[in-house]
N, C-alpha and C. Protein backbone atom coordinates (compact mmCIF):
# COMPACT_ATOMS: atom_id res chain seq x y z
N UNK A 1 -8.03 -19.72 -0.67
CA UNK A 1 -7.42 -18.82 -1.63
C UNK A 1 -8.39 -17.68 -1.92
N UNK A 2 -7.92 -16.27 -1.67
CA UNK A 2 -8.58 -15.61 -2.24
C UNK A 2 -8.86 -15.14 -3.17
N UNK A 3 -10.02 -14.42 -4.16
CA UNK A 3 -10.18 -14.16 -5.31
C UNK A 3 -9.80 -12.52 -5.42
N UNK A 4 -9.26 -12.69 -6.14
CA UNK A 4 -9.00 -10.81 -6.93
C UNK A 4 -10.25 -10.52 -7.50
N UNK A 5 -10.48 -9.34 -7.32
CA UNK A 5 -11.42 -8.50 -7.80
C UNK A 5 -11.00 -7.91 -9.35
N UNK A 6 -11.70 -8.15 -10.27
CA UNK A 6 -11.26 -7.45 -11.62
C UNK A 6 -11.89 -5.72 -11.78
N UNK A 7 -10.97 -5.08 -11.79
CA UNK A 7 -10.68 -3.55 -11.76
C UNK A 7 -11.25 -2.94 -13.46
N UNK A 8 -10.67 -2.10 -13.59
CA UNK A 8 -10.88 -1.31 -14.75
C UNK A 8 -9.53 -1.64 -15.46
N UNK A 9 -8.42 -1.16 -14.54
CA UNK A 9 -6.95 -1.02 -15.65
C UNK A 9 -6.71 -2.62 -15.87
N UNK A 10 -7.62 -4.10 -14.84
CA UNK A 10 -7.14 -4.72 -15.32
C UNK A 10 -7.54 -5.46 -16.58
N UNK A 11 -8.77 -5.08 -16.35
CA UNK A 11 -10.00 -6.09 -17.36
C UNK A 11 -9.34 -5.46 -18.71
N UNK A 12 -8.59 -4.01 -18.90
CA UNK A 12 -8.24 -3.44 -20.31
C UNK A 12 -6.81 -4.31 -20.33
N UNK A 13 -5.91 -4.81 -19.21
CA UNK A 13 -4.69 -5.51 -19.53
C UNK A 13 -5.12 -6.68 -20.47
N UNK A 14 -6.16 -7.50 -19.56
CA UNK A 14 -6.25 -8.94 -19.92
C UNK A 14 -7.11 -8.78 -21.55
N UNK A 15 -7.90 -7.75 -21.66
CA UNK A 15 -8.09 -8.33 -22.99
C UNK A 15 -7.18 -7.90 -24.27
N UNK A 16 -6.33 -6.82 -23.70
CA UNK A 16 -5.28 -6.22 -24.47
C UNK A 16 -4.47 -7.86 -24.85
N UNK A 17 -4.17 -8.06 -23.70
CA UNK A 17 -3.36 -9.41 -23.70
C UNK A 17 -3.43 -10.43 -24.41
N UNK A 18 -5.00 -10.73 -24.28
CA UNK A 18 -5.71 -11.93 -25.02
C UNK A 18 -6.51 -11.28 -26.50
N UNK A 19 -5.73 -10.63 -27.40
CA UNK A 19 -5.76 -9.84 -28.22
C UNK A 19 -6.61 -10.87 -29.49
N UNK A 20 -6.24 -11.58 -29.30
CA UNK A 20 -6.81 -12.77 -30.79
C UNK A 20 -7.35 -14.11 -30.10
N UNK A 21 -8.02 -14.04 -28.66
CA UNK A 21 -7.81 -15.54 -28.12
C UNK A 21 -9.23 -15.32 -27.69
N UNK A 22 -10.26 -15.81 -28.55
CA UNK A 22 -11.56 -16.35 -28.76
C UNK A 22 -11.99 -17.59 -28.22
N UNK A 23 -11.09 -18.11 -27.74
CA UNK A 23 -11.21 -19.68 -26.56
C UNK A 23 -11.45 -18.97 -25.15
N UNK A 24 -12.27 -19.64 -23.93
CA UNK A 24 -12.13 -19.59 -23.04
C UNK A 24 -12.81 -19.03 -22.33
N UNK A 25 -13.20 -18.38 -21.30
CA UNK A 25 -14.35 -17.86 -20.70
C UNK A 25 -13.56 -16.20 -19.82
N UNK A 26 -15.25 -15.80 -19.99
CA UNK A 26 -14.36 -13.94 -19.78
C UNK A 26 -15.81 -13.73 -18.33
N UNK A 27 -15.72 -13.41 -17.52
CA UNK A 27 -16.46 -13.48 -16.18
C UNK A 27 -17.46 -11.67 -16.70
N UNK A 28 -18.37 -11.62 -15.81
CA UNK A 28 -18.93 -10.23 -16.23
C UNK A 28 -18.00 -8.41 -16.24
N UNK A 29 -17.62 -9.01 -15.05
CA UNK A 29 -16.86 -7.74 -14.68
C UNK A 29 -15.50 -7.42 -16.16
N UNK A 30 -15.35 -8.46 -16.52
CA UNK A 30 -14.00 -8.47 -17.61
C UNK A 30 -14.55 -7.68 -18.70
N UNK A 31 -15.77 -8.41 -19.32
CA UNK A 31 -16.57 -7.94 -20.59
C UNK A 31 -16.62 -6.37 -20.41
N UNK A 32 -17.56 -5.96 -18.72
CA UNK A 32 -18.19 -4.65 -18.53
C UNK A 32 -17.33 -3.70 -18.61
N UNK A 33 -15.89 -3.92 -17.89
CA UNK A 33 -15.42 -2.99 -18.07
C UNK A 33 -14.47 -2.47 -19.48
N UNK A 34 -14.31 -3.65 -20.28
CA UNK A 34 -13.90 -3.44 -21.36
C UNK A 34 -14.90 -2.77 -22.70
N UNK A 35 -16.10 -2.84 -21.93
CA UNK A 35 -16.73 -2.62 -22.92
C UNK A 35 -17.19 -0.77 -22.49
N UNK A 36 -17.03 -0.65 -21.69
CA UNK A 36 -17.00 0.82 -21.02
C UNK A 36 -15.77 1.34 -21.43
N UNK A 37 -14.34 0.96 -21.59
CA UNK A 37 -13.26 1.81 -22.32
C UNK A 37 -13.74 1.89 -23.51
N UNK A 38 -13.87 0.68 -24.22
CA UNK A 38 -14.30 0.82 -25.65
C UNK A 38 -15.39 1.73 -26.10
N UNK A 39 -16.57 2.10 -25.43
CA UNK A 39 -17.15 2.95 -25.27
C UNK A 39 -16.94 4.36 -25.44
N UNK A 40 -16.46 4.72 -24.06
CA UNK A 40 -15.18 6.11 -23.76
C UNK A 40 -14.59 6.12 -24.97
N UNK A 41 -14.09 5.64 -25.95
CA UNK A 41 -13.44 5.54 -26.69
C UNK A 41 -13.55 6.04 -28.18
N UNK A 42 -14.87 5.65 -28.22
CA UNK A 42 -15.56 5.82 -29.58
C UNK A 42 -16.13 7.12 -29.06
N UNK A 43 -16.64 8.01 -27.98
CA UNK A 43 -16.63 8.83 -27.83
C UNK A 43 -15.96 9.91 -27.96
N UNK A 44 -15.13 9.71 -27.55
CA UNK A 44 -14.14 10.53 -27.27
C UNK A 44 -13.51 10.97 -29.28
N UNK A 45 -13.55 9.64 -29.98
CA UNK A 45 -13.07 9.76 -31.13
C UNK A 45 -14.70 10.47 -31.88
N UNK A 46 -15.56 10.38 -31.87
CA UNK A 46 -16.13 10.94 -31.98
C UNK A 46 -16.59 12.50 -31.84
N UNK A 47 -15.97 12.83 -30.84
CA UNK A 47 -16.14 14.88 -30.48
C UNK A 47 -14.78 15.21 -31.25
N UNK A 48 -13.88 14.18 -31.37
CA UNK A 48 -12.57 15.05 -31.90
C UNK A 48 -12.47 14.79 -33.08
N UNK A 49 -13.36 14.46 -33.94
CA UNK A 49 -13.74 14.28 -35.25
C UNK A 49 -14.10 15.45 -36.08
N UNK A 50 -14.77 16.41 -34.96
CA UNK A 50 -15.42 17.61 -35.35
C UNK A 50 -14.53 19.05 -34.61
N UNK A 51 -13.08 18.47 -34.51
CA UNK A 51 -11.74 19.46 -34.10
C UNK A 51 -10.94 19.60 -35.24
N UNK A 52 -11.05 19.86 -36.44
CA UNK A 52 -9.94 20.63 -37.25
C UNK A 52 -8.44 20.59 -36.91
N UNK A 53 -8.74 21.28 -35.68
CA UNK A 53 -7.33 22.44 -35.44
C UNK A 53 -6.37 20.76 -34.15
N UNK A 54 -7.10 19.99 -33.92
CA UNK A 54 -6.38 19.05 -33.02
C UNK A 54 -6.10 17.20 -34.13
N UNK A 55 -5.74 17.32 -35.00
CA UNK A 55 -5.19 16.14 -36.26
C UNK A 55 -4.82 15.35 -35.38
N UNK A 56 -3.75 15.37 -34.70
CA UNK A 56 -2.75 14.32 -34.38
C UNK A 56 -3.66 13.55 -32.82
N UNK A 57 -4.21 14.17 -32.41
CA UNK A 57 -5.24 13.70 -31.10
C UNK A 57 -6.36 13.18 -31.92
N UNK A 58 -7.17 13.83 -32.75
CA UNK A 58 -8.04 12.88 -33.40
C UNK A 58 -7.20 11.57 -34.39
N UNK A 59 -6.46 11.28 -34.90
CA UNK A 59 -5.71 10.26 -35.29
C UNK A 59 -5.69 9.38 -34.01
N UNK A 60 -4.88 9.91 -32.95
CA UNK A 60 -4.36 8.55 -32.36
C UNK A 60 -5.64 8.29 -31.58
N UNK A 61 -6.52 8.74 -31.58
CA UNK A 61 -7.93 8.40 -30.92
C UNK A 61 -8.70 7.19 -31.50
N UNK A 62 -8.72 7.80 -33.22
CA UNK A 62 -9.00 6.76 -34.01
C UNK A 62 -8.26 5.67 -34.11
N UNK A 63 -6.84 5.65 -34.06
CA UNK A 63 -6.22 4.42 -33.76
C UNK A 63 -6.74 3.19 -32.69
N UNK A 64 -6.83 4.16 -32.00
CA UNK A 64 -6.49 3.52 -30.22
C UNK A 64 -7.78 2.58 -30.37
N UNK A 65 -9.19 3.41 -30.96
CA UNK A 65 -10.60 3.07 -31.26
C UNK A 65 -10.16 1.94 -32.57
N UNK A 66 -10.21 1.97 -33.73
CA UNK A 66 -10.25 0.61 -33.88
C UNK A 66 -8.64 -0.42 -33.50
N UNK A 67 -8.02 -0.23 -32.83
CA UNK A 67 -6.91 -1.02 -32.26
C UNK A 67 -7.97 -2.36 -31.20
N UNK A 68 -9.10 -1.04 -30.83
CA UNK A 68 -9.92 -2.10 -29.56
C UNK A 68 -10.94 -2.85 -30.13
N UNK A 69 -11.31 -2.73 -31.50
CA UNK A 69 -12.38 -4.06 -31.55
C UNK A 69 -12.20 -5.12 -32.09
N UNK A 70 -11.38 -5.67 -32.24
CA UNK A 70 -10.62 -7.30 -32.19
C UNK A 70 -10.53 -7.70 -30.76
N UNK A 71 -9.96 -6.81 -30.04
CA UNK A 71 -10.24 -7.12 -28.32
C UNK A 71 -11.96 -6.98 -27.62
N UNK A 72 -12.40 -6.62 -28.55
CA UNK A 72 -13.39 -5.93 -28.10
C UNK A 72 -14.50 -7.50 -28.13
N UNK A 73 -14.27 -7.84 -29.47
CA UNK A 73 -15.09 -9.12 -30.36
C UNK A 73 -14.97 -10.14 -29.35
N UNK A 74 -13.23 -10.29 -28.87
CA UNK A 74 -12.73 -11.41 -28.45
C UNK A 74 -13.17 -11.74 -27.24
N UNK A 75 -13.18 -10.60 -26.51
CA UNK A 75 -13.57 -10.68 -24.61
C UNK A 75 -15.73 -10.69 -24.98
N UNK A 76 -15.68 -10.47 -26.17
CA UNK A 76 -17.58 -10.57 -25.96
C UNK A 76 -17.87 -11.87 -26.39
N UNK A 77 -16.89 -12.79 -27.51
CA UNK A 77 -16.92 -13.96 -27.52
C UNK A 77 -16.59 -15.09 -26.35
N UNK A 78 -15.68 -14.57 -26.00
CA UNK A 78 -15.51 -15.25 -24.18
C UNK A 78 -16.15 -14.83 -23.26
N UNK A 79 -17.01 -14.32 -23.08
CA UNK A 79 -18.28 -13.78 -22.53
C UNK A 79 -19.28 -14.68 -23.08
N UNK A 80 -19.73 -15.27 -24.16
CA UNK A 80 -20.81 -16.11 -24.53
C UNK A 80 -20.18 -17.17 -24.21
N UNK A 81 -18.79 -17.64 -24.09
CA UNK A 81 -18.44 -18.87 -24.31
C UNK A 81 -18.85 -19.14 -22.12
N UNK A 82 -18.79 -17.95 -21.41
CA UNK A 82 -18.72 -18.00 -20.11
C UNK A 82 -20.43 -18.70 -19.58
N UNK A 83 -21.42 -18.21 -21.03
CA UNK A 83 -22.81 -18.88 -20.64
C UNK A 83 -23.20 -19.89 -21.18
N UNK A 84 -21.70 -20.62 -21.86
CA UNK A 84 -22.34 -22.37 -22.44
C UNK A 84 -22.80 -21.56 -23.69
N UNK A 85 -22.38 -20.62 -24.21
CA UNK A 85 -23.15 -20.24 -25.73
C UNK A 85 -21.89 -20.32 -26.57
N UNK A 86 -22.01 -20.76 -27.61
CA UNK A 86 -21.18 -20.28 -28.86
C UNK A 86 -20.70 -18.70 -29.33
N UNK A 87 -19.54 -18.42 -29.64
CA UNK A 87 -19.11 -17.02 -30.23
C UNK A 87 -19.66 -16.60 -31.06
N UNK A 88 -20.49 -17.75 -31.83
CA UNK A 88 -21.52 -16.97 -33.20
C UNK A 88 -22.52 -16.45 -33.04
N UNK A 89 -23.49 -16.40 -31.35
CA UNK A 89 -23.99 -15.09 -30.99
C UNK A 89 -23.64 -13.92 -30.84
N UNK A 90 -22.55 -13.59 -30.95
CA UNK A 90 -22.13 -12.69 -31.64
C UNK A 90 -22.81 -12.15 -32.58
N UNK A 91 -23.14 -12.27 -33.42
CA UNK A 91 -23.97 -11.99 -35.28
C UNK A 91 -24.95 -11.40 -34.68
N UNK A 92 -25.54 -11.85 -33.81
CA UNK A 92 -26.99 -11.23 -33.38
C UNK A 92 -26.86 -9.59 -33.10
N UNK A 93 -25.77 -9.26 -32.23
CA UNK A 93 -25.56 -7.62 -32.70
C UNK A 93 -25.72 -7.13 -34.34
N UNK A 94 -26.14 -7.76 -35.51
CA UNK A 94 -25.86 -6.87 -36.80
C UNK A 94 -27.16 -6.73 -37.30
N UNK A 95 -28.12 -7.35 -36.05
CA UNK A 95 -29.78 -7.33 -36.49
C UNK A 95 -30.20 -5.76 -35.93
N UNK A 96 -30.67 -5.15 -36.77
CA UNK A 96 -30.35 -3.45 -36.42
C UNK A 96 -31.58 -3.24 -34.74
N UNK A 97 -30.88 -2.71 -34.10
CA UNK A 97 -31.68 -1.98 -32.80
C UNK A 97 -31.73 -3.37 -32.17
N UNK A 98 -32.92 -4.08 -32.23
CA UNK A 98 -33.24 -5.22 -31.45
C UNK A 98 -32.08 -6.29 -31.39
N UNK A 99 -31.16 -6.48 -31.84
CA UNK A 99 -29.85 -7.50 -31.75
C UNK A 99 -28.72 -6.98 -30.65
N UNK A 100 -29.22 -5.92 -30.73
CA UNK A 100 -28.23 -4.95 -29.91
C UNK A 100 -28.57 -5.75 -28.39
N UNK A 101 -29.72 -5.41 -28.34
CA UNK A 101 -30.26 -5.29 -26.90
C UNK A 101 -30.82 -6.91 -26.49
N UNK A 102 -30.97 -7.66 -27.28
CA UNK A 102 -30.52 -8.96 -26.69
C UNK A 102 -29.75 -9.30 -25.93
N UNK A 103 -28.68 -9.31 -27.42
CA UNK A 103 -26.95 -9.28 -26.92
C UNK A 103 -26.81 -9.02 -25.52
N UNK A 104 -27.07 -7.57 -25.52
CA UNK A 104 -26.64 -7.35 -24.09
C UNK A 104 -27.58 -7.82 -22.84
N UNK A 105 -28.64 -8.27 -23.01
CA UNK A 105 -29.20 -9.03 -22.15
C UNK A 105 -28.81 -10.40 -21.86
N UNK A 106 -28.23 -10.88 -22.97
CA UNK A 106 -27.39 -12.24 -22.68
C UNK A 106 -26.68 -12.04 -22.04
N UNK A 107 -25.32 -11.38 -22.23
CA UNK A 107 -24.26 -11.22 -21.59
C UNK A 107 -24.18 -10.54 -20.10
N UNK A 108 -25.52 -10.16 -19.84
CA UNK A 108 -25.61 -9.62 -18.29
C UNK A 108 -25.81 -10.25 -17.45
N UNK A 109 -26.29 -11.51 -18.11
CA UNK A 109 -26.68 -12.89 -17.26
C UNK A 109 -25.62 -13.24 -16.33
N UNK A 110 -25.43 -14.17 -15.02
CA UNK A 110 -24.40 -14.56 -14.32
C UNK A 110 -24.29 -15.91 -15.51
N UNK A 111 -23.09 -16.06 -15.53
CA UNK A 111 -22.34 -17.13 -16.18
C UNK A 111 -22.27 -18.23 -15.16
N UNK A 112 -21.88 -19.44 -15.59
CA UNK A 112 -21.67 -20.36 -15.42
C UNK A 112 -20.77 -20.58 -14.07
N UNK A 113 -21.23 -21.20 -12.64
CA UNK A 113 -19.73 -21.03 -12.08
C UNK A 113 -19.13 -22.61 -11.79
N UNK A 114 -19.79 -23.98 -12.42
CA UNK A 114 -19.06 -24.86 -12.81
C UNK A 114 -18.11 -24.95 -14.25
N UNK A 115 -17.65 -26.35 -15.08
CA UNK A 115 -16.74 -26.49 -15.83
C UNK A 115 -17.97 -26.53 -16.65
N UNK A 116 -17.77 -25.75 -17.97
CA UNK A 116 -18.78 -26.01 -19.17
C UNK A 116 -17.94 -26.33 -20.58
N UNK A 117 -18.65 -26.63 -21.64
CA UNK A 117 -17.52 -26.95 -22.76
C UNK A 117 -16.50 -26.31 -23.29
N UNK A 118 -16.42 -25.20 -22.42
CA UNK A 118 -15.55 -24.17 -23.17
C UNK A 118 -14.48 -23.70 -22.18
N UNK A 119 -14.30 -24.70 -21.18
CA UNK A 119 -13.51 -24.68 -19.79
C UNK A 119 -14.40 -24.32 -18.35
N UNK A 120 -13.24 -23.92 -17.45
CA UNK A 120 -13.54 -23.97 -16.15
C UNK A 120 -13.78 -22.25 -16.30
């Protein structure tokens, strides 16, 4: 059987999808690229913050931006759950500068590719 490759438009389906679902394991490519829209995102809402004359594009920007971090939380919690870690590493992002960059050193790690407590 072959394996699919996880894309950009899909890694934004599946965590769109899995909108509130903090169970289960999220592979690297899922996290990375979701975390690169979310990114783009806050950018993007960010330059059009400082547009006056464009309201309705900075609105749905800001929407769209926090619409994604409940998805955002969820696919980084299934991302720890993918290295045998608990979702409550998570928290460690709110330790200013240095939590940041843990974090993301955890999550760059290759995950698990047997069954761990948090599934296959």
């Amino acid at each position: 059987m072959k394996k699919s490759k996880m894309n950009f438009t899909s890694a934004i389906f599946i965590c769109y999808k899995k909108y509130f679902d903090f169970k289960g394991r999220a592979k690297r490519p899922e996290f990375w690229w979701f975390a690169l829209y979310s990114t783009i995102l806050s950018i993007f809402s960010y330059i059009e913050m400082f547009k006056p004359e464009f309201v309705l594009i900075q609105l749905i920007f800001i929407v769209i931006t926090l619409f994604s971090i409940i998805p955002y939380i969820a696919v980084a919690v299934r991302r720890l759950h993918d290295l045998n870690m608990t979702g409550w590493y998570y928290l460690i992002n709110f330790i200013p500068i240095i939590g940041v960059i843990i974090f993301l050193i955890m999550v760059a790690r290759p995950g698990m590719n047997k069954k761990n407590r948090f599934g296959k």
